[in-house]
N, C-alpha and C. Protein backbone atom coordinates (compact mmCIF):
# COMPACT_ATOMS: atom_id res chain seq x y z
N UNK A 1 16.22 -8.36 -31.92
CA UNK A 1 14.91 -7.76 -31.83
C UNK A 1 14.99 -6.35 -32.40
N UNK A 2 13.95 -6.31 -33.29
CA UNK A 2 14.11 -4.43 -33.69
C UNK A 2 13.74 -3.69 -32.70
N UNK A 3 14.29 -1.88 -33.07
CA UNK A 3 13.73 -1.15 -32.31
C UNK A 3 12.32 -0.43 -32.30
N UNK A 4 11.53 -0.81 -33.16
CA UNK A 4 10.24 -0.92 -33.34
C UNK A 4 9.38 -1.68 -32.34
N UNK A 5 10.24 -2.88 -32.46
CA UNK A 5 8.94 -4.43 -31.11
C UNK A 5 9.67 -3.80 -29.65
N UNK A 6 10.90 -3.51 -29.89
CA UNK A 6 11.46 -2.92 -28.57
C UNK A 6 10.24 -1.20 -27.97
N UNK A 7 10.40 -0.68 -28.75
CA UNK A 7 9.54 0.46 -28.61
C UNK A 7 7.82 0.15 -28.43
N UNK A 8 7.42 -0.49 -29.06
CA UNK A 8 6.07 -1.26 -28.66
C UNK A 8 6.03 -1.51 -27.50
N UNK A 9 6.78 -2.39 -27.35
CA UNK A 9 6.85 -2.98 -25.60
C UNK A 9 7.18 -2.76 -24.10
N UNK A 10 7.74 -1.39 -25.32
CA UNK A 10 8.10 -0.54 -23.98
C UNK A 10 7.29 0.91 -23.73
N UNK A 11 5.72 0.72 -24.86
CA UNK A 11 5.18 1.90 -24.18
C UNK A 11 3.62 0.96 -23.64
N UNK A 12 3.67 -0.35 -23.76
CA UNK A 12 2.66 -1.23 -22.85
C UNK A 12 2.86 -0.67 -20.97
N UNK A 13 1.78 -1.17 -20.49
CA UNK A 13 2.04 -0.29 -19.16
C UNK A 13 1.96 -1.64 -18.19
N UNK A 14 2.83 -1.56 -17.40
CA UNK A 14 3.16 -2.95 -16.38
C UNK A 14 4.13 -2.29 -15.19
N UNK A 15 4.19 -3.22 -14.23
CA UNK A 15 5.08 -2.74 -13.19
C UNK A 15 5.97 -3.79 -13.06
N UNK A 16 6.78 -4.36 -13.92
CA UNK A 16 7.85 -5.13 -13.46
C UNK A 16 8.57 -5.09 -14.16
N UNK A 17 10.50 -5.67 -14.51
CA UNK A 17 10.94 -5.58 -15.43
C UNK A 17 11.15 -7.08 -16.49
N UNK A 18 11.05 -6.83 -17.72
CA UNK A 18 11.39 -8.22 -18.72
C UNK A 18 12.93 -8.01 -19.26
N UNK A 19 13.31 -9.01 -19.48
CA UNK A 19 14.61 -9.49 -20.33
C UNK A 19 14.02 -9.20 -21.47
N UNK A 20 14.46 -8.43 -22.40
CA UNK A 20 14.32 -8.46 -23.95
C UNK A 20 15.99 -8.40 -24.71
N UNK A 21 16.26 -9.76 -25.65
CA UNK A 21 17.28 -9.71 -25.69
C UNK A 21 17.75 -9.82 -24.74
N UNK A 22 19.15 -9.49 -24.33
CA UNK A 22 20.29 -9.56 -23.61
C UNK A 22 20.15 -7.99 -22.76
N UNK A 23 18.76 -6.89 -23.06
CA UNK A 23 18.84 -6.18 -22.24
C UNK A 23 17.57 -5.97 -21.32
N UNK A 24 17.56 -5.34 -20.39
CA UNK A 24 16.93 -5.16 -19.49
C UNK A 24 15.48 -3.73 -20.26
N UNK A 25 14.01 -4.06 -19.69
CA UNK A 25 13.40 -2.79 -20.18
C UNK A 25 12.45 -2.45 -18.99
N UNK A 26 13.08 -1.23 -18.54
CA UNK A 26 11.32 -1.25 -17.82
C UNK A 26 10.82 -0.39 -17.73
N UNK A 27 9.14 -1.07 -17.62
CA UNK A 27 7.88 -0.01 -18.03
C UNK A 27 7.08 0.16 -17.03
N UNK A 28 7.50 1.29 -17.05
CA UNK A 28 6.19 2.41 -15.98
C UNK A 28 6.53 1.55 -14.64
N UNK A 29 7.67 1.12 -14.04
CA UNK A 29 7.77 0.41 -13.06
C UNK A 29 7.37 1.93 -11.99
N UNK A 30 6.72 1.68 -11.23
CA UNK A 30 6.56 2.52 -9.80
C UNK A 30 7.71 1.65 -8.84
N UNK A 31 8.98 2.94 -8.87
CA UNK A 31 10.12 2.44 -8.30
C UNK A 31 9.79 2.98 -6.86
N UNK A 32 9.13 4.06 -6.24
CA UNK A 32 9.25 3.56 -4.62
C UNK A 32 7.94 2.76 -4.41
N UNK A 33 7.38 1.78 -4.65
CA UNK A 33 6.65 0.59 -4.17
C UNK A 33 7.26 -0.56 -4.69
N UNK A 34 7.66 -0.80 -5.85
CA UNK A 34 8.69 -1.65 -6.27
C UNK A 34 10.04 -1.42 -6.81
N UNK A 35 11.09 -1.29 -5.91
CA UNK A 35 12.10 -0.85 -5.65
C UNK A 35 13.07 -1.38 -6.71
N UNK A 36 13.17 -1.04 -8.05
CA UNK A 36 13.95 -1.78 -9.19
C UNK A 36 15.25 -0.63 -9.38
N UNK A 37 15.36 0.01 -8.81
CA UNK A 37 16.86 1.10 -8.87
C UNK A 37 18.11 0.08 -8.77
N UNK A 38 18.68 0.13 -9.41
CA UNK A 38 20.18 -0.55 -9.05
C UNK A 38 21.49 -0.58 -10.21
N UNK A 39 22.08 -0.91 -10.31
CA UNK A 39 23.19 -0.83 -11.38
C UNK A 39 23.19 -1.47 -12.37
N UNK A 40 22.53 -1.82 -13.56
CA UNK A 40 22.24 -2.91 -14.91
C UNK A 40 23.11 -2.93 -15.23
N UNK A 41 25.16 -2.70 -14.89
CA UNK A 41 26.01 -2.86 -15.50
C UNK A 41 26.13 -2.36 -17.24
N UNK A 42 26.77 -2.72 -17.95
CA UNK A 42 26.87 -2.22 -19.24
C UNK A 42 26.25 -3.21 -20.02
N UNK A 43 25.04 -4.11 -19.45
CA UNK A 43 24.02 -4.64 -20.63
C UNK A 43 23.48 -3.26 -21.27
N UNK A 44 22.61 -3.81 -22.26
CA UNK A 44 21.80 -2.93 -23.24
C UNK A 44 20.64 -2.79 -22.33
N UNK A 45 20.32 -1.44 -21.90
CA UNK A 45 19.01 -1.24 -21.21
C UNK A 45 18.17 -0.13 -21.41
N UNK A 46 16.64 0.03 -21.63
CA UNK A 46 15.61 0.80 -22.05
C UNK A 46 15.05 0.65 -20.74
N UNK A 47 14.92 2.61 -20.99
CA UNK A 47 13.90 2.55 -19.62
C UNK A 47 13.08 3.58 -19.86
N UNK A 48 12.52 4.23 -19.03
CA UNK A 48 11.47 5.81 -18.70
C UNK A 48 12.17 6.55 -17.79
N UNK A 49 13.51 7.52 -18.41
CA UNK A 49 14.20 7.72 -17.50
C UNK A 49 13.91 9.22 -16.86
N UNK A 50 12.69 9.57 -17.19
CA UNK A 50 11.81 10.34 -16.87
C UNK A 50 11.23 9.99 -15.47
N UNK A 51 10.50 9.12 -15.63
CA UNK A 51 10.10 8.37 -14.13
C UNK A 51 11.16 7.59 -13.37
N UNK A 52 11.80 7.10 -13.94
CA UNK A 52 13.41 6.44 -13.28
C UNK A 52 13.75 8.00 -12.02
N UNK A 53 13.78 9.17 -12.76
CA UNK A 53 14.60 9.62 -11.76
C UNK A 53 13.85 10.51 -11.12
N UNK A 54 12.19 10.86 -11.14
CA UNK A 54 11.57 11.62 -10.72
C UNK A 54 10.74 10.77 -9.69
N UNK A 55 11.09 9.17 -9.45
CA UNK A 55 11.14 8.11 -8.37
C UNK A 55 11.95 7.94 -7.60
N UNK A 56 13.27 8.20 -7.75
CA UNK A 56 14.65 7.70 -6.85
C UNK A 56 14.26 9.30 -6.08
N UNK A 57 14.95 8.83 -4.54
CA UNK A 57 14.72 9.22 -3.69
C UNK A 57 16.04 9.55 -2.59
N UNK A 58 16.79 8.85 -3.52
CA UNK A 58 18.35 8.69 -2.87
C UNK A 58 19.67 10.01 -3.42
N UNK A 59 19.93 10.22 -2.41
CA UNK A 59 20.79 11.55 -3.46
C UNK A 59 21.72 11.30 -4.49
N UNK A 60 21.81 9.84 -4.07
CA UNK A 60 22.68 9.66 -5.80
C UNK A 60 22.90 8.14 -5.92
N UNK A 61 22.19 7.48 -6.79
CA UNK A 61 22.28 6.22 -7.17
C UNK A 61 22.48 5.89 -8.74
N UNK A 62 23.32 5.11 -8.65
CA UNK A 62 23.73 4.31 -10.03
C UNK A 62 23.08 3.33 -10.67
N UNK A 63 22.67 4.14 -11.84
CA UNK A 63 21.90 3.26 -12.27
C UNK A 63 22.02 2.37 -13.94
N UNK A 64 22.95 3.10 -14.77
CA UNK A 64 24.40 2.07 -15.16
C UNK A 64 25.42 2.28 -15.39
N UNK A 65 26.61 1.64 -15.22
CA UNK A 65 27.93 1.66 -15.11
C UNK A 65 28.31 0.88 -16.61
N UNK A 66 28.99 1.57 -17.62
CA UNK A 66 29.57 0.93 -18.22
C UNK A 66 31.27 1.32 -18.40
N UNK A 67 31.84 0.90 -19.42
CA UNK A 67 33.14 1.00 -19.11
C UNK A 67 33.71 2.75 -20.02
N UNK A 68 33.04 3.34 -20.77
CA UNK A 68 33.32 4.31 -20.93
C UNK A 68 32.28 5.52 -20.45
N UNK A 69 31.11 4.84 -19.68
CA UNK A 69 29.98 6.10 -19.31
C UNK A 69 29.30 5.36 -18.28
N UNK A 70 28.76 6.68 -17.44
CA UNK A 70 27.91 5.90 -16.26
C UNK A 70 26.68 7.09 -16.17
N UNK A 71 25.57 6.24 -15.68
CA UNK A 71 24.59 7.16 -15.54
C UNK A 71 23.93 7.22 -13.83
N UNK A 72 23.70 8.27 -13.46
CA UNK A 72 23.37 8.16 -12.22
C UNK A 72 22.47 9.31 -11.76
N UNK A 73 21.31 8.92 -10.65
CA UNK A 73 20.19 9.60 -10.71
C UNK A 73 20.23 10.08 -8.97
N UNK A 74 19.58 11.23 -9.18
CA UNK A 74 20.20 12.40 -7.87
C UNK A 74 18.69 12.83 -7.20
N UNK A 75 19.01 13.20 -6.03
CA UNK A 75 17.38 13.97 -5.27
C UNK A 75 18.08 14.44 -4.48
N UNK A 76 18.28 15.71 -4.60
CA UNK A 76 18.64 16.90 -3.68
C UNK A 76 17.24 17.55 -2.93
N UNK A 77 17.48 17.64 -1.79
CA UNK A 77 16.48 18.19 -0.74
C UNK A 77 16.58 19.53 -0.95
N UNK A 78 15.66 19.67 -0.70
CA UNK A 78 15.26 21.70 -0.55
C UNK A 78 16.21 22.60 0.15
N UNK A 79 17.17 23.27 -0.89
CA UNK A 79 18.08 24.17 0.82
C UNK A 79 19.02 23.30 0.38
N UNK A 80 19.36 22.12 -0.61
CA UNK A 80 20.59 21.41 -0.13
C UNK A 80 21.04 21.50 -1.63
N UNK A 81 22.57 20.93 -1.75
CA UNK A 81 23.01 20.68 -2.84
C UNK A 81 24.15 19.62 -3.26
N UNK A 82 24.67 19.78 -4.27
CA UNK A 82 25.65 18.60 -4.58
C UNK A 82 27.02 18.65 -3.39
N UNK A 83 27.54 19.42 -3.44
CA UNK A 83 28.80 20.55 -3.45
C UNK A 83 29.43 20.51 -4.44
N UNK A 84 30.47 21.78 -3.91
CA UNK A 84 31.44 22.03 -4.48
C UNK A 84 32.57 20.67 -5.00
N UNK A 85 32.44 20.53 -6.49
CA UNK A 85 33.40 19.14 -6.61
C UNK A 85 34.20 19.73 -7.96
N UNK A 86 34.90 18.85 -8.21
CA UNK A 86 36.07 19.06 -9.37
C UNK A 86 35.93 17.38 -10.21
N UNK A 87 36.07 17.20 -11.33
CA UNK A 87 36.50 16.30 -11.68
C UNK A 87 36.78 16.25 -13.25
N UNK A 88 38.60 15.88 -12.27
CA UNK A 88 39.73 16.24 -13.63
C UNK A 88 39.47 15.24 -15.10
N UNK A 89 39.42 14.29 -14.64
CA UNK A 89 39.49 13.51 -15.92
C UNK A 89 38.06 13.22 -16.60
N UNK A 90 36.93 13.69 -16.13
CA UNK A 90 35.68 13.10 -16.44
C UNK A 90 34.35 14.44 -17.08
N UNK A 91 34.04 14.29 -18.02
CA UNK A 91 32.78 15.35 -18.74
C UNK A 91 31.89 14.85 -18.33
N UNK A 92 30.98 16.04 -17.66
CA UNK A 92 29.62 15.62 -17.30
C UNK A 92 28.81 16.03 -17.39
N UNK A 93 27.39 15.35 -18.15
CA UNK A 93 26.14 16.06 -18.79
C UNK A 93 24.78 15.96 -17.76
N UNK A 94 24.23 16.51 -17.23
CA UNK A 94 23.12 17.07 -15.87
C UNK A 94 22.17 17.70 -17.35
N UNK A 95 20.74 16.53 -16.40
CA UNK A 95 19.86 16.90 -17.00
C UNK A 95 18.63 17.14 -15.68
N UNK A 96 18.19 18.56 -15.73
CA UNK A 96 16.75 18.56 -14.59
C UNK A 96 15.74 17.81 -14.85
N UNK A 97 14.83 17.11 -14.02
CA UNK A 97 13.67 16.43 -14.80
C UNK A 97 12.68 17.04 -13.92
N UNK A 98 12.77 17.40 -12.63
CA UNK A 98 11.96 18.80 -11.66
C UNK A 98 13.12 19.08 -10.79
N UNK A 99 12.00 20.35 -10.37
CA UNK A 99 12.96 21.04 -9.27
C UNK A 99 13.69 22.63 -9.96
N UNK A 100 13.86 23.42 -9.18
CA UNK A 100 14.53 24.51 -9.57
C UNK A 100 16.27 24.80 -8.52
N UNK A 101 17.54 25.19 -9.43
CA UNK A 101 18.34 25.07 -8.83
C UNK A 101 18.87 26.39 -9.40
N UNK A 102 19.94 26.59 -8.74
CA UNK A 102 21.63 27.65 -9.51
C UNK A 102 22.59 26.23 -9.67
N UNK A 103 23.41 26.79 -10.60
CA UNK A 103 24.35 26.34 -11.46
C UNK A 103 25.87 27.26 -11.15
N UNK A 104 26.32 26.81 -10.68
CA UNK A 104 27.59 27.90 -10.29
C UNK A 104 28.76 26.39 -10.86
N UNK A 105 29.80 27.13 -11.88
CA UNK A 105 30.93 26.63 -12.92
C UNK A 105 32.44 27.50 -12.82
N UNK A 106 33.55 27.13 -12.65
CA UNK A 106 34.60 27.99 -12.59
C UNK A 106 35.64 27.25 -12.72
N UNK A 107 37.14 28.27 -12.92
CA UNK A 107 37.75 27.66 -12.75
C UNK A 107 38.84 27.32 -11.54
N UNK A 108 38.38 27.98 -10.41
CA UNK A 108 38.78 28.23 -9.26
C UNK A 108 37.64 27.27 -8.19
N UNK A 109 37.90 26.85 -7.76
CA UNK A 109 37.06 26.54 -6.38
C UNK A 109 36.24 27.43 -5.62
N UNK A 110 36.82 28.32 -5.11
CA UNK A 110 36.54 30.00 -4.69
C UNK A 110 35.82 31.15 -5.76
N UNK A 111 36.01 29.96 -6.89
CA UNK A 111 35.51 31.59 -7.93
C UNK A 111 34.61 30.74 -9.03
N UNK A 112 33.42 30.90 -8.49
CA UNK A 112 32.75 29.89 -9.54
C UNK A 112 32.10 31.22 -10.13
N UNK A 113 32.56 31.62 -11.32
CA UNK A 113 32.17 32.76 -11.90
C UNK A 113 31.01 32.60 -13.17
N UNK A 114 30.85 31.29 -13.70
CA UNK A 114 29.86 31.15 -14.47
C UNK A 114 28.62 30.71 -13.21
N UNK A 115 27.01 31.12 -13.95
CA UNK A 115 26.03 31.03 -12.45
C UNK A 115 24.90 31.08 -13.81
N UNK A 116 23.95 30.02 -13.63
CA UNK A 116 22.57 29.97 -14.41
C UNK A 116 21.40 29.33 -13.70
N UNK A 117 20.15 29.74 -13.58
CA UNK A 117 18.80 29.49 -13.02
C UNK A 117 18.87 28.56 -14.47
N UNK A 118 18.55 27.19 -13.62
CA UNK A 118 17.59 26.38 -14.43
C UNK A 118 16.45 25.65 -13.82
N UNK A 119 15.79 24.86 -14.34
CA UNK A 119 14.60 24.41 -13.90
C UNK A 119 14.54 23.34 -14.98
N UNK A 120 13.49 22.44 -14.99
CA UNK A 120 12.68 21.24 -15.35
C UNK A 120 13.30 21.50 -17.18
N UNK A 121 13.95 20.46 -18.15
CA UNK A 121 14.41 20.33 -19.26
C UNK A 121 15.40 20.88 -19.34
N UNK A 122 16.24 21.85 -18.50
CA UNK A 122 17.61 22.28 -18.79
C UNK A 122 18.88 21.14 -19.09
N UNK A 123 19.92 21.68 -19.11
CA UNK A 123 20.88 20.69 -19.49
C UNK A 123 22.05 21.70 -18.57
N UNK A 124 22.68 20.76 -18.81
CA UNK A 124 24.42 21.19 -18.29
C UNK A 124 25.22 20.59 -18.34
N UNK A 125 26.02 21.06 -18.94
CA UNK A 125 27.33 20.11 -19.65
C UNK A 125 28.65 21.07 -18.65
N UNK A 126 29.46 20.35 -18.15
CA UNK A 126 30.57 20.47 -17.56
C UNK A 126 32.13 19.39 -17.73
N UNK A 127 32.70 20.40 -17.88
CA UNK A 127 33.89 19.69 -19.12
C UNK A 127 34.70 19.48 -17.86
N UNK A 128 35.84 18.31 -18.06
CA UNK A 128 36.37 17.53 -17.04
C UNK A 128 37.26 18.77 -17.04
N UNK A 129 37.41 18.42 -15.49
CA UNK A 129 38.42 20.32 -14.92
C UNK A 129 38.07 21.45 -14.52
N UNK A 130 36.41 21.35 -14.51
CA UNK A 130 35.90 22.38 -14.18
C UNK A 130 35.07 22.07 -13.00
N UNK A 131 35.35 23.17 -12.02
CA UNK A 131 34.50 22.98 -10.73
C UNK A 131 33.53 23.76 -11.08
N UNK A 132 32.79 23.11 -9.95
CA UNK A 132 30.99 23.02 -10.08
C UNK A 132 30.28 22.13 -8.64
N UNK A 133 29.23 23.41 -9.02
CA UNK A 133 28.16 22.98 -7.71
C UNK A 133 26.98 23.73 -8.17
N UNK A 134 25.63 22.68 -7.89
CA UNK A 134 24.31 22.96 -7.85
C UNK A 134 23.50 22.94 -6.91
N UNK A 135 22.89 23.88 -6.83
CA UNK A 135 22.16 24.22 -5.56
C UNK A 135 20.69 24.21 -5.49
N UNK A 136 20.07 23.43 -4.84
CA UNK A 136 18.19 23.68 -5.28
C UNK A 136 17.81 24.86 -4.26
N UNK A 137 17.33 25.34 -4.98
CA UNK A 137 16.71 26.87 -4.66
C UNK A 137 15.21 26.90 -4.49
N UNK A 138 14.94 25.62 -4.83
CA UNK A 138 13.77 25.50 -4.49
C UNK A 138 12.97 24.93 -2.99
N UNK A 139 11.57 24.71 -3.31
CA UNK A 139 10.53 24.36 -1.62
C UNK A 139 10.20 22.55 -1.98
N UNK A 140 10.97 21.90 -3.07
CA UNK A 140 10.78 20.63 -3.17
C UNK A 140 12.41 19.78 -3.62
N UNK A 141 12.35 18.37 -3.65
CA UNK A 141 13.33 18.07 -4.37
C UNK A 141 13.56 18.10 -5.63
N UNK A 142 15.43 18.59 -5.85
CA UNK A 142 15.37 18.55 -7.46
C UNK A 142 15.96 17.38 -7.59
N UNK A 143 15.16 16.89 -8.76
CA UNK A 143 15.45 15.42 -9.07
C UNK A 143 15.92 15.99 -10.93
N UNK A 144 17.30 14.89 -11.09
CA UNK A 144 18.25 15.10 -12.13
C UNK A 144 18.82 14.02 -12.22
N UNK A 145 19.66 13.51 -13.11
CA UNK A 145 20.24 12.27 -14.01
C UNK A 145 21.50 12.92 -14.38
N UNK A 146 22.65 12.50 -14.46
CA UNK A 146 24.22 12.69 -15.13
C UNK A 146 24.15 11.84 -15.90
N UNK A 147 24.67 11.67 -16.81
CA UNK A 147 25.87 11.02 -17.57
C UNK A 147 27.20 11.40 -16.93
N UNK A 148 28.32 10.42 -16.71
CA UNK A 148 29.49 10.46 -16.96
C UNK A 148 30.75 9.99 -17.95
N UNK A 149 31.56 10.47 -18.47
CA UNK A 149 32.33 9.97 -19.33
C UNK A 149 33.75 10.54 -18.87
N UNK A 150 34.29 9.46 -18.69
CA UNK A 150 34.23 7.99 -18.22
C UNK A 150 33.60 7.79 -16.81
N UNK A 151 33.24 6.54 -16.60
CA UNK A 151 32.38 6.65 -14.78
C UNK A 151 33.30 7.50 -14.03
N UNK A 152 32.68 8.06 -12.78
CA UNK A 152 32.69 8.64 -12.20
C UNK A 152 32.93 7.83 -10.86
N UNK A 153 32.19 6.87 -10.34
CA UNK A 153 31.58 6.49 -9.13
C UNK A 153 31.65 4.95 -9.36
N UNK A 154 32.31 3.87 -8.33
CA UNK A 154 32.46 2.63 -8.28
C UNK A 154 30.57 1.74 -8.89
N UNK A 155 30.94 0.99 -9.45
CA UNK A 155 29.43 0.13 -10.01
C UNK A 155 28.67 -0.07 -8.48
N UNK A 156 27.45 0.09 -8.81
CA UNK A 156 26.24 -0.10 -8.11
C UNK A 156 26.50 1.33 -6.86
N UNK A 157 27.18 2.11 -6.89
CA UNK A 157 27.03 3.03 -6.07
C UNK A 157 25.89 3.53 -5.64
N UNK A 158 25.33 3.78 -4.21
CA UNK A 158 24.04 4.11 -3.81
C UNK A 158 24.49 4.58 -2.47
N UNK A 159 24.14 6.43 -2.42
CA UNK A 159 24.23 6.85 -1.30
C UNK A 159 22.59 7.85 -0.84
N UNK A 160 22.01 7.44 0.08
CA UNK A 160 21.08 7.93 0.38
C UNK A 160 20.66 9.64 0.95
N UNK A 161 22.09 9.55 1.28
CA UNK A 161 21.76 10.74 1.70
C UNK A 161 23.69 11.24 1.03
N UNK A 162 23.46 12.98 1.67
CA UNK A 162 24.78 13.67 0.56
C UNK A 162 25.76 13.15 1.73
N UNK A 163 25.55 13.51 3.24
CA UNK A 163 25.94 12.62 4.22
C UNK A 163 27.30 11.62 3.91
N UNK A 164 26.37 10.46 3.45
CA UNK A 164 26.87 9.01 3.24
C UNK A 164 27.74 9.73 1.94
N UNK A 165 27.45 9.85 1.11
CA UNK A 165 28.12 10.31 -0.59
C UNK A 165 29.71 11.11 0.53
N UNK A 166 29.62 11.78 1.49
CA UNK A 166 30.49 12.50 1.69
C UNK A 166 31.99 11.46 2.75
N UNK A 167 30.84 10.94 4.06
CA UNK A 167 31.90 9.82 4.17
C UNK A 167 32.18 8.88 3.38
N UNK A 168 31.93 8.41 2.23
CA UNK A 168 32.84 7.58 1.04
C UNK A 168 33.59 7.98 0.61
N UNK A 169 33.31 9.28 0.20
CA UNK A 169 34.31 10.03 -0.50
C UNK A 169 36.08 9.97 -0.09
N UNK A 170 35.61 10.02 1.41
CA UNK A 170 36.69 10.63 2.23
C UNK A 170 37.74 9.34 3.19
């Protein structure tokens, strides 16, 4: 299928998802009334990942896992944040889609000496080895999307709260 009939069909407006090809597409799904969040594995998948993650509600759910990248969508509460994490072997790209946070980067745990205000279209790229923590600074949730390279987090991972994300961890 080209990416032309693919792009057509994916700016029609519906709430459910179709098989196109061998991948998954979905349009304008309203994910908290119809709950389509979950892990599409490393099929080929098109979405609105705009509304994908400005819907999820969970502080961090996976939403695909493939074998050299994973993508996963975040809702930090007001006052709350990721923490403080490290991760040696893996680059990771943070994109805001709302919400206002700090950005604190270092190479110490104790000394996160790089620090940036971002908000809604920022980016952040964090190179494997570098600790890092984001903080919403804001009176709503910030809702954001990673990339990882290579995954990060076991397939279909879904923790609702930072809570749960923290007893797995451990």
């Amino acid at each position: 299928m080209t990416a032309d009939i693919v792009s057509k069909r994916v700016k029609d407006t519906y709430t459910d998802t179709d098989t196109i090809a061998r991948g998954i597409v979905m349009r304008n799904c309203n994910l908290g009334e119809h709950p389509k969040i979950r892990d599409y594995g490393s099929e080929p998948f098109v979405f609105n990942i705009r509304h994908a993650t400005n819907m999820n509600r969970n502080f961090r759910t996976t939403l695909w896992t493939g074998q050299d990248m994973q993508l996963t969508l975040m809702c930090i509460p007001a006052c709350g944040d990721i923490g403080v994490e490290i991760h040696p072997d893996v680059d990771q790209f943070i994109r805001v889609e709302s919400g206002k946070a700090k950005v604190y980067m270092g190479s110490c745990r104790n000394h996160l000496q790089e620090q940036a205000w971002v908000d809604e279209n920022f980016a952040i790229l964090i190179p494997a080895g570098t600790w890092h923590n984001i903080v919403n600074v804001g009176v709503c949730p910030l809702k954001l999307y990673s990339l990882y390279a290579p995954p990060q987090h076991p397939y279909g991972t879904l923790h609702c709260t930072k809570e749960d994300a923290e007893r797995e961890e451990h």
